[in-house]
PDB file of N, CA and C in Angstrom:
ATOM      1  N   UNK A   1      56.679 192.708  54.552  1.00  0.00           N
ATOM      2  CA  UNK A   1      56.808 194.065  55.047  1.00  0.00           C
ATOM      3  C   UNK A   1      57.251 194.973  53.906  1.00  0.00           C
ATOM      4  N   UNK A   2      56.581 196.064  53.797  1.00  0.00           N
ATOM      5  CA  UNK A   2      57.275 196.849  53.063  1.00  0.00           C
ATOM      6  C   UNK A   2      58.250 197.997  53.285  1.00  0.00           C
ATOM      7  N   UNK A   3      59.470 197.944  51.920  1.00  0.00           N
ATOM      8  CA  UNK A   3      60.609 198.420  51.993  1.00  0.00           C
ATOM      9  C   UNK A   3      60.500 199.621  51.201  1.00  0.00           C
ATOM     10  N   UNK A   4      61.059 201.028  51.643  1.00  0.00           N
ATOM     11  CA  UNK A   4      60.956 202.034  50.751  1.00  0.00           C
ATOM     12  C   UNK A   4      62.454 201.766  49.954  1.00  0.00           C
ATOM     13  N   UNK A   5      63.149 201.237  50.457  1.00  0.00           N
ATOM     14  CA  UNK A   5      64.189 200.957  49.742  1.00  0.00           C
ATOM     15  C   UNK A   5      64.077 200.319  48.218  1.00  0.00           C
ATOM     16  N   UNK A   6      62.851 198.911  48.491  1.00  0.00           N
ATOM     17  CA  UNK A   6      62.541 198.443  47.008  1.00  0.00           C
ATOM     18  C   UNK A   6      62.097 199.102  46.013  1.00  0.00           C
ATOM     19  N   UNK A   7      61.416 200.295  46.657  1.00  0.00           N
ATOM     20  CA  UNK A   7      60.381 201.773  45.771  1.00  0.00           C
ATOM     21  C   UNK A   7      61.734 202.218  45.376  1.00  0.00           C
ATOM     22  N   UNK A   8      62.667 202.627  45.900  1.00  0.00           N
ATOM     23  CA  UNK A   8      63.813 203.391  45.643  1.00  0.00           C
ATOM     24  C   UNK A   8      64.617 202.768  44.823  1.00  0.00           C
ATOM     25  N   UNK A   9      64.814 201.815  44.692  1.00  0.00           N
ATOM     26  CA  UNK A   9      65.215 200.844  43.719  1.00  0.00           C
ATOM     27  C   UNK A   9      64.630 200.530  42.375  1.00  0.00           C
ATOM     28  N   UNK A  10      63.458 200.655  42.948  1.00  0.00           N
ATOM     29  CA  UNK A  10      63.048 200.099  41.267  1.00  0.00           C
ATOM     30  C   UNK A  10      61.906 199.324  41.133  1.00  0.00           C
ATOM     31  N   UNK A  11      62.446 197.790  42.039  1.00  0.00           N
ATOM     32  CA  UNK A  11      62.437 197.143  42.450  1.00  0.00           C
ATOM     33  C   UNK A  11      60.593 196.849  42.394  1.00  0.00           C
ATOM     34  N   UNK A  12      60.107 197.866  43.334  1.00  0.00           N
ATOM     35  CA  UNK A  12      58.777 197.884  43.194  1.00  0.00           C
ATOM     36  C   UNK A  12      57.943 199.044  43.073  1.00  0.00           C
ATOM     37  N   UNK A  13      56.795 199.175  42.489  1.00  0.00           N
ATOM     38  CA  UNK A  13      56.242 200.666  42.188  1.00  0.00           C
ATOM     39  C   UNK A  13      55.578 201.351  43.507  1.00  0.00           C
ATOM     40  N   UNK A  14      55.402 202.465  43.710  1.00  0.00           N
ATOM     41  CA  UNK A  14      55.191 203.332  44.599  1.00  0.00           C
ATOM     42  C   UNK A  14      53.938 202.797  44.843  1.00  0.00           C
ATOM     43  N   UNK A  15      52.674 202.463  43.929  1.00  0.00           N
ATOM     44  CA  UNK A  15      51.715 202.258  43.844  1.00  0.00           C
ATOM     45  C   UNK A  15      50.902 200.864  44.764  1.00  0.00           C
ATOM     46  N   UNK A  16      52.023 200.176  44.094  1.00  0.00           N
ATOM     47  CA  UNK A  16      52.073 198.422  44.798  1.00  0.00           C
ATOM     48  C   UNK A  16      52.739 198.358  46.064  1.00  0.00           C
ATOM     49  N   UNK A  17      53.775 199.606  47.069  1.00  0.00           N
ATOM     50  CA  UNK A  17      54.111 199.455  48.027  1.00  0.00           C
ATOM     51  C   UNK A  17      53.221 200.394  48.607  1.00  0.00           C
ATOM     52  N   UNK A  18      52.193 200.888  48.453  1.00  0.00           N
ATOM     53  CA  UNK A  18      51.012 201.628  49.498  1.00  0.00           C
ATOM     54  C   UNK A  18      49.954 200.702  49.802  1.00  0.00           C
ATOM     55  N   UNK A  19      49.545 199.845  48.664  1.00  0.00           N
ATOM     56  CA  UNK A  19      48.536 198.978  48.399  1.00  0.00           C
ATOM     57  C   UNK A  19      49.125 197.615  49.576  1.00  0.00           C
ATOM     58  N   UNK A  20      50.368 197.478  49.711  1.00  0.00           N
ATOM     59  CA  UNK A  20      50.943 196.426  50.734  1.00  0.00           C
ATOM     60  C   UNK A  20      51.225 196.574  51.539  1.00  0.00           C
ATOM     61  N   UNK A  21      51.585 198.145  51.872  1.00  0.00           N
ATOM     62  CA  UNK A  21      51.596 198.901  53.624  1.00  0.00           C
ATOM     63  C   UNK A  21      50.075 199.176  54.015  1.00  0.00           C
ATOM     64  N   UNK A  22      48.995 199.160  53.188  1.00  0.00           N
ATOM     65  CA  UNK A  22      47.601 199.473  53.665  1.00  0.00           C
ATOM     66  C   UNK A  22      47.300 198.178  54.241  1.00  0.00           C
ATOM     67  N   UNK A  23      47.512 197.279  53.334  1.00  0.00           N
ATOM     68  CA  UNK A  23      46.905 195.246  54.154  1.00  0.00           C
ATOM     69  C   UNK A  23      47.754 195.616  54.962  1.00  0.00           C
ATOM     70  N   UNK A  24      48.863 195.683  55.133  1.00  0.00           N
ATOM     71  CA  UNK A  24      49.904 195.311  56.385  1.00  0.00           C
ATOM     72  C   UNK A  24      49.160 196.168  57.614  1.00  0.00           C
ATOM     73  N   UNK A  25      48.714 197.399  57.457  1.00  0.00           N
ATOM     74  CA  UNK A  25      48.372 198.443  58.578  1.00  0.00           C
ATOM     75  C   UNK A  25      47.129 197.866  58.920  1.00  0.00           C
ATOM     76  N   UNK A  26      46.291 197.297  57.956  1.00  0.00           N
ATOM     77  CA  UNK A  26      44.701 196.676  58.141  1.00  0.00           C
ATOM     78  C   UNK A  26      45.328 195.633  59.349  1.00  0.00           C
ATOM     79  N   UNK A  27      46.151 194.747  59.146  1.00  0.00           N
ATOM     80  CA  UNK A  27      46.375 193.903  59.578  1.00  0.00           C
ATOM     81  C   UNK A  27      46.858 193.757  61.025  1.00  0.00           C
ATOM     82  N   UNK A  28      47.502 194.643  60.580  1.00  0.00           N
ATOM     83  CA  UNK A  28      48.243 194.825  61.934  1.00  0.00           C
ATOM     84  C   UNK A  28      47.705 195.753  63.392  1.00  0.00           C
ATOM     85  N   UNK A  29      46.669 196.402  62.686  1.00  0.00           N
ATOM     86  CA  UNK A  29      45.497 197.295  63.558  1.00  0.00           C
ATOM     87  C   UNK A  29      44.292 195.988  63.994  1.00  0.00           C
ATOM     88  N   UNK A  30      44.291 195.173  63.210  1.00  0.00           N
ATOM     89  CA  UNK A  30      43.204 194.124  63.626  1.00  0.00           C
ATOM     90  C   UNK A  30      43.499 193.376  64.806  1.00  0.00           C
ATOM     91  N   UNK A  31      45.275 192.741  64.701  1.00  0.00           N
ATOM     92  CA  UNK A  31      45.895 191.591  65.318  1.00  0.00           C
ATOM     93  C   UNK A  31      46.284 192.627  67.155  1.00  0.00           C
ATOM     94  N   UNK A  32      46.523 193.888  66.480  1.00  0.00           N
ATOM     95  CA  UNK A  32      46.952 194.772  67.559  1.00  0.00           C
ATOM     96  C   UNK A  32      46.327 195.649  68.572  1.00  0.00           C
ATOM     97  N   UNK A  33      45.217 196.352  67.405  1.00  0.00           N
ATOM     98  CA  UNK A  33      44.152 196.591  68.111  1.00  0.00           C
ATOM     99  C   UNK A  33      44.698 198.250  67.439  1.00  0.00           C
ATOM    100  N   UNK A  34      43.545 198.983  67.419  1.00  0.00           N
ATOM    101  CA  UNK A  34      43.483 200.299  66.849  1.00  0.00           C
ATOM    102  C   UNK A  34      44.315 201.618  67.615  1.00  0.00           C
ATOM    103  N   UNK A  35      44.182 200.840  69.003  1.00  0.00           N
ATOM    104  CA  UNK A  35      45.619 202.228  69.744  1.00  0.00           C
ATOM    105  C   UNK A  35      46.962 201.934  69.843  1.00  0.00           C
ATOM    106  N   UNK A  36      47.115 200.953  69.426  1.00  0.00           N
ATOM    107  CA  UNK A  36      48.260 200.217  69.585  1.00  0.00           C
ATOM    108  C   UNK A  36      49.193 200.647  68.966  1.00  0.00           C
ATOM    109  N   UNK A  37      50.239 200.769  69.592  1.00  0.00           N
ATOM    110  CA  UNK A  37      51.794 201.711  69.205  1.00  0.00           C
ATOM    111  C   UNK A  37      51.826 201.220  67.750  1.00  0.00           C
ATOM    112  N   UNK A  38      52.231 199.809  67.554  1.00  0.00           N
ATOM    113  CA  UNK A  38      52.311 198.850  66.233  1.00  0.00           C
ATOM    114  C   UNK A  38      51.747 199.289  64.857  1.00  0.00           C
ATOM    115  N   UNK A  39      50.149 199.734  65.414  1.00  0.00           N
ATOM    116  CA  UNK A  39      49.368 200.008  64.225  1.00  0.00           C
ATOM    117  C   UNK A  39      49.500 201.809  63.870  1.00  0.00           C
ATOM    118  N   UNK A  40      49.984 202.611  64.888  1.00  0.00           N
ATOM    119  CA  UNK A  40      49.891 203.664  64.115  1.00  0.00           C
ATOM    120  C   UNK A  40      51.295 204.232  63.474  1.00  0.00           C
ATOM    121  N   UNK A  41      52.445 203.229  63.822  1.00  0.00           N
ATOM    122  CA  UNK A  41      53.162 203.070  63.093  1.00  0.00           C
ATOM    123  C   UNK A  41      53.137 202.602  61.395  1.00  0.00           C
ATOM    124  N   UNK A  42      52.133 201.417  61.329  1.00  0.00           N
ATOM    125  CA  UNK A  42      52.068 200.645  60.370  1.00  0.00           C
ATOM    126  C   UNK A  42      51.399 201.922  59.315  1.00  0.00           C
ATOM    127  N   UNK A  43      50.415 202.911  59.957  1.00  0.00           N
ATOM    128  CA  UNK A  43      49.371 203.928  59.007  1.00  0.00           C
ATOM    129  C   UNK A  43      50.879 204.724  58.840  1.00  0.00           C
ATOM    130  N   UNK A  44      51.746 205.210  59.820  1.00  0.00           N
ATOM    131  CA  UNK A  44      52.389 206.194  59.297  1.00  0.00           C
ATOM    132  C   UNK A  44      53.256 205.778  57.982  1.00  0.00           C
ATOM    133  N   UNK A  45      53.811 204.332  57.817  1.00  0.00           N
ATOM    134  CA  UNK A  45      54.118 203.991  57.005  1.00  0.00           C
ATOM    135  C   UNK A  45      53.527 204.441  55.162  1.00  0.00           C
ATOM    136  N   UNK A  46      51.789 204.047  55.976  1.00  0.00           N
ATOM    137  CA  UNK A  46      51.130 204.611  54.564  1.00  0.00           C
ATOM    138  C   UNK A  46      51.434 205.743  54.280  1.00  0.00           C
ATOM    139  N   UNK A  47      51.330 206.448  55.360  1.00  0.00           N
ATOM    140  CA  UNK A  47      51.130 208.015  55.120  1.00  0.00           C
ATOM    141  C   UNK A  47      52.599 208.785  54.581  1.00  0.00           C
ATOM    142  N   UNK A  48      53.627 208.073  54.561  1.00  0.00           N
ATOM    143  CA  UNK A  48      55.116 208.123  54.152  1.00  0.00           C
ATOM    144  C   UNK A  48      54.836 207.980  52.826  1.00  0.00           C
ATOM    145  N   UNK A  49      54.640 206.607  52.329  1.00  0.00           N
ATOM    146  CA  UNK A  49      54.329 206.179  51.160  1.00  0.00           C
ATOM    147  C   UNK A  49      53.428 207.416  50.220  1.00  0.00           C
ATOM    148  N   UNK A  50      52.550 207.774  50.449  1.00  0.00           N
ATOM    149  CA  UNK A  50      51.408 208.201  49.782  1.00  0.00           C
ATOM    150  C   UNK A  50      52.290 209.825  49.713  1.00  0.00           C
ATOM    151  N   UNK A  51      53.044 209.987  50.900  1.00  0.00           N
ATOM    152  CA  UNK A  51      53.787 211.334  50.531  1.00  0.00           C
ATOM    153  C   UNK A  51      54.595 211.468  49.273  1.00  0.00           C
ATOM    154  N   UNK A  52      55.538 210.782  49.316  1.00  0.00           N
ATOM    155  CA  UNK A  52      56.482 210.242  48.836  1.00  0.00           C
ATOM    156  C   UNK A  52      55.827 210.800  47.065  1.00  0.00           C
ATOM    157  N   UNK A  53      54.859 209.352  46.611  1.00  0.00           N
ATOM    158  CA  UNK A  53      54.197 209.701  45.487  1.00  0.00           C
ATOM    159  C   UNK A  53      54.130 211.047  45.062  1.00  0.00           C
ATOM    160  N   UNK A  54      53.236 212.021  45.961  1.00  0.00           N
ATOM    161  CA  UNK A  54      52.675 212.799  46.073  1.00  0.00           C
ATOM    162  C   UNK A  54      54.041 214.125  45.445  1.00  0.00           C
ATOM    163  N   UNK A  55      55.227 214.089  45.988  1.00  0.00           N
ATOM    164  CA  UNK A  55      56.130 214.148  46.097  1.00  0.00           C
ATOM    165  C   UNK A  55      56.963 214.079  43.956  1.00  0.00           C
ATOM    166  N   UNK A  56      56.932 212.516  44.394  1.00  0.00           N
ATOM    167  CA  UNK A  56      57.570 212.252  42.412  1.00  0.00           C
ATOM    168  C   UNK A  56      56.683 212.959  41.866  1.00  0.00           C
ATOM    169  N   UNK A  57      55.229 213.324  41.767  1.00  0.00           N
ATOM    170  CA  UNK A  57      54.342 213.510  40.977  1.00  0.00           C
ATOM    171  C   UNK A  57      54.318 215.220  40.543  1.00  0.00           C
ATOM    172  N   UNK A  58      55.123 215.926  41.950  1.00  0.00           N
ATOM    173  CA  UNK A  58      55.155 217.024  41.295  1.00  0.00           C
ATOM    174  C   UNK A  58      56.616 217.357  41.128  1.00  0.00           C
ATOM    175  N   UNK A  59      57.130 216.433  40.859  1.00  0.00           N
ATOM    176  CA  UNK A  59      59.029 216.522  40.694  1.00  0.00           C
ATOM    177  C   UNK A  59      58.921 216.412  39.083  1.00  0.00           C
ATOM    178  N   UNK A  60      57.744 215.384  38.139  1.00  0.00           N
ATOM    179  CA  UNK A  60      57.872 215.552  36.939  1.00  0.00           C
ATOM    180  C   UNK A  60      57.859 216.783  36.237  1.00  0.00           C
ATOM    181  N   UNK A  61      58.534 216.367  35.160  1.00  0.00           N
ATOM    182  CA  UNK A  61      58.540 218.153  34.099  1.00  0.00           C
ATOM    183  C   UNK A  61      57.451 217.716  33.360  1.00  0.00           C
ATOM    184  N   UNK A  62      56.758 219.310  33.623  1.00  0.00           N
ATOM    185  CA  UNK A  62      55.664 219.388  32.830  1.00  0.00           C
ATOM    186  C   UNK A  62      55.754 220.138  31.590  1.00  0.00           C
ATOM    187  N   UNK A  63      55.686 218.880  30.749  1.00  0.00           N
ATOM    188  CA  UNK A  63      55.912 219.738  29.208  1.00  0.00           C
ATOM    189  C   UNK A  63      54.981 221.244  28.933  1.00  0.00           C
ATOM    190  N   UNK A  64      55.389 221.953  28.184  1.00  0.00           N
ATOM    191  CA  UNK A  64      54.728 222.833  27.410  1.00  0.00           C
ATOM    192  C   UNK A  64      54.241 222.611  26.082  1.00  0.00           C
ATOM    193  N   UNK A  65      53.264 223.747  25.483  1.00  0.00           N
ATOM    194  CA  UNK A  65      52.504 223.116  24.358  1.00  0.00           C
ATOM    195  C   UNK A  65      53.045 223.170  23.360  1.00  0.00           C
ATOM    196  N   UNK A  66      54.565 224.444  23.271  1.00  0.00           N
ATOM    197  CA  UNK A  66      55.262 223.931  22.541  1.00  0.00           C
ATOM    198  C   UNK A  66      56.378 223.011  22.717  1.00  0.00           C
ATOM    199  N   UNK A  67      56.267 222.618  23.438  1.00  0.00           N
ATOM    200  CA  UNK A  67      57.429 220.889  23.955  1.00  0.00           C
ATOM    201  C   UNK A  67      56.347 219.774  23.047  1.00  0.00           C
ATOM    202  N   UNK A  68      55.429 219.852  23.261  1.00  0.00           N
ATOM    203  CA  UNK A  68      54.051 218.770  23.004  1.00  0.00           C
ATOM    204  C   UNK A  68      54.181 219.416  21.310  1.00  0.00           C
ATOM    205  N   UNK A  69      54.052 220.278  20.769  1.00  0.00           N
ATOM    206  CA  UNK A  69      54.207 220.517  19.656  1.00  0.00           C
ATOM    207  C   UNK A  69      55.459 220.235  18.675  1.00  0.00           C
ATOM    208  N   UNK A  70      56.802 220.624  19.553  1.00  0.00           N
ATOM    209  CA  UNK A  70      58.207 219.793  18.716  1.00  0.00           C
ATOM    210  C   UNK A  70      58.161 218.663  18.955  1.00  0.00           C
ATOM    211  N   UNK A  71      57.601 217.704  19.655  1.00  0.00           N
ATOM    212  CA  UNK A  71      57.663 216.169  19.872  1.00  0.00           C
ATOM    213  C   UNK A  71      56.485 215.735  18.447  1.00  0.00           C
ATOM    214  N   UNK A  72      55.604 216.397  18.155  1.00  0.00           N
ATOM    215  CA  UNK A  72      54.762 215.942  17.227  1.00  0.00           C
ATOM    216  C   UNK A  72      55.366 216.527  15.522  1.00  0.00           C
ATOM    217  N   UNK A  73      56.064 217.879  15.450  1.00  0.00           N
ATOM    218  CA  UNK A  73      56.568 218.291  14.839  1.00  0.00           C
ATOM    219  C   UNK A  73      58.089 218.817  14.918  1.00  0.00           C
ATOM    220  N   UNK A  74      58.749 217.808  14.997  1.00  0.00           N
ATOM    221  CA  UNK A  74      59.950 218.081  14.922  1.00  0.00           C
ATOM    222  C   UNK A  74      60.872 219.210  13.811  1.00  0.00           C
ATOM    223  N   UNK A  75      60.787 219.153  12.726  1.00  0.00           N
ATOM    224  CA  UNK A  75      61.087 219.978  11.359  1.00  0.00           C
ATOM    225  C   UNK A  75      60.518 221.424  11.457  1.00  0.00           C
ATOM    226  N   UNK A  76      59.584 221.505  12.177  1.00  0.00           N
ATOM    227  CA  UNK A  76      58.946 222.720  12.249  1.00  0.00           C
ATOM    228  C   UNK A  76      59.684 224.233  12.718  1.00  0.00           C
ATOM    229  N   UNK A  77      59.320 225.315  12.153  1.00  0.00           N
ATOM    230  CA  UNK A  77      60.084 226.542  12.075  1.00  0.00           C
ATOM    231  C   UNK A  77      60.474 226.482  13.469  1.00  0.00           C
ATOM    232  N   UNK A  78      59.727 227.005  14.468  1.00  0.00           N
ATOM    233  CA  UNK A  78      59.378 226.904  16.039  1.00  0.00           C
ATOM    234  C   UNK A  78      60.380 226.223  16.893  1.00  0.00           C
ATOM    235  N   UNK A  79      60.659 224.844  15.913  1.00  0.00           N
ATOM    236  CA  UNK A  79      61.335 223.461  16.799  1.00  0.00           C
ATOM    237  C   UNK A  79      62.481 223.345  16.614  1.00  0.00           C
ATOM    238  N   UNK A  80      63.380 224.429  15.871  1.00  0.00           N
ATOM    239  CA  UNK A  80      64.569 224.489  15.087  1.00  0.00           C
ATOM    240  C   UNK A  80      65.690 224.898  15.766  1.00  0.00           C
ATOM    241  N   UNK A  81      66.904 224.506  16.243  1.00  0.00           N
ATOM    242  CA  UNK A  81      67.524 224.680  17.215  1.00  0.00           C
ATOM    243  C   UNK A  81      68.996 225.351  16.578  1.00  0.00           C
ATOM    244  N   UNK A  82      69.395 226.064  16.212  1.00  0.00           N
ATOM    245  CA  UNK A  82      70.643 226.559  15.662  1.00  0.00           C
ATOM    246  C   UNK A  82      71.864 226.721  16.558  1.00  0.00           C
ATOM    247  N   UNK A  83      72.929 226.769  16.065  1.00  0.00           N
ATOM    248  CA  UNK A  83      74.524 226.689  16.898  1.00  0.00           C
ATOM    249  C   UNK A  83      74.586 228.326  16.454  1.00  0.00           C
ATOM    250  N   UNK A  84      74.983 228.495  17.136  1.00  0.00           N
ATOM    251  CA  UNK A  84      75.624 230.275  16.507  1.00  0.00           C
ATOM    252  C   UNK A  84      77.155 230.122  17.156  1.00  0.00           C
TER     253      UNK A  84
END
């Protein structure tokens, strides 16, 4: 079964716990049957998951071109950080 807790941890990647709530929901829609309380639980699971991602993906900082430019040129006039 999958745990958002293990995603939250570390533990396991966001990627590999959608890919194991999708078999689980396949599975469990097969054994249960497609209206079945069980299975549209099991999709909402996905649909948690896939948020979630969706979610970290726009929580990253998106460098700028001069961020991308002091990482390649550090020494550079531009990249120069002074104490006053």
């Amino acid at each position: 079964m999958v745990s958002i807790n293990e995603v939250i941890n570390g533990k396991k990647t966001i990627e590999a716990a959608i890919l194991e709530a999708i078999t689980e929901a396949r599975t469990t829609c097969t054994e249960n049957g497609n209206n079945s309380p069980n299975c549209a639980v099991a999709w909402d699971i996905v649909e948690e998951l896939q948020a979630e991602k969706a979610h970290q993906k726009q929580a990253k900082h998106r460098k700028t071109a001069l961020e991308d430019y002091c990482e390649m040129y550090p020494d550079a006039l531009e990249c120069l950080i002074y104490d006053l």
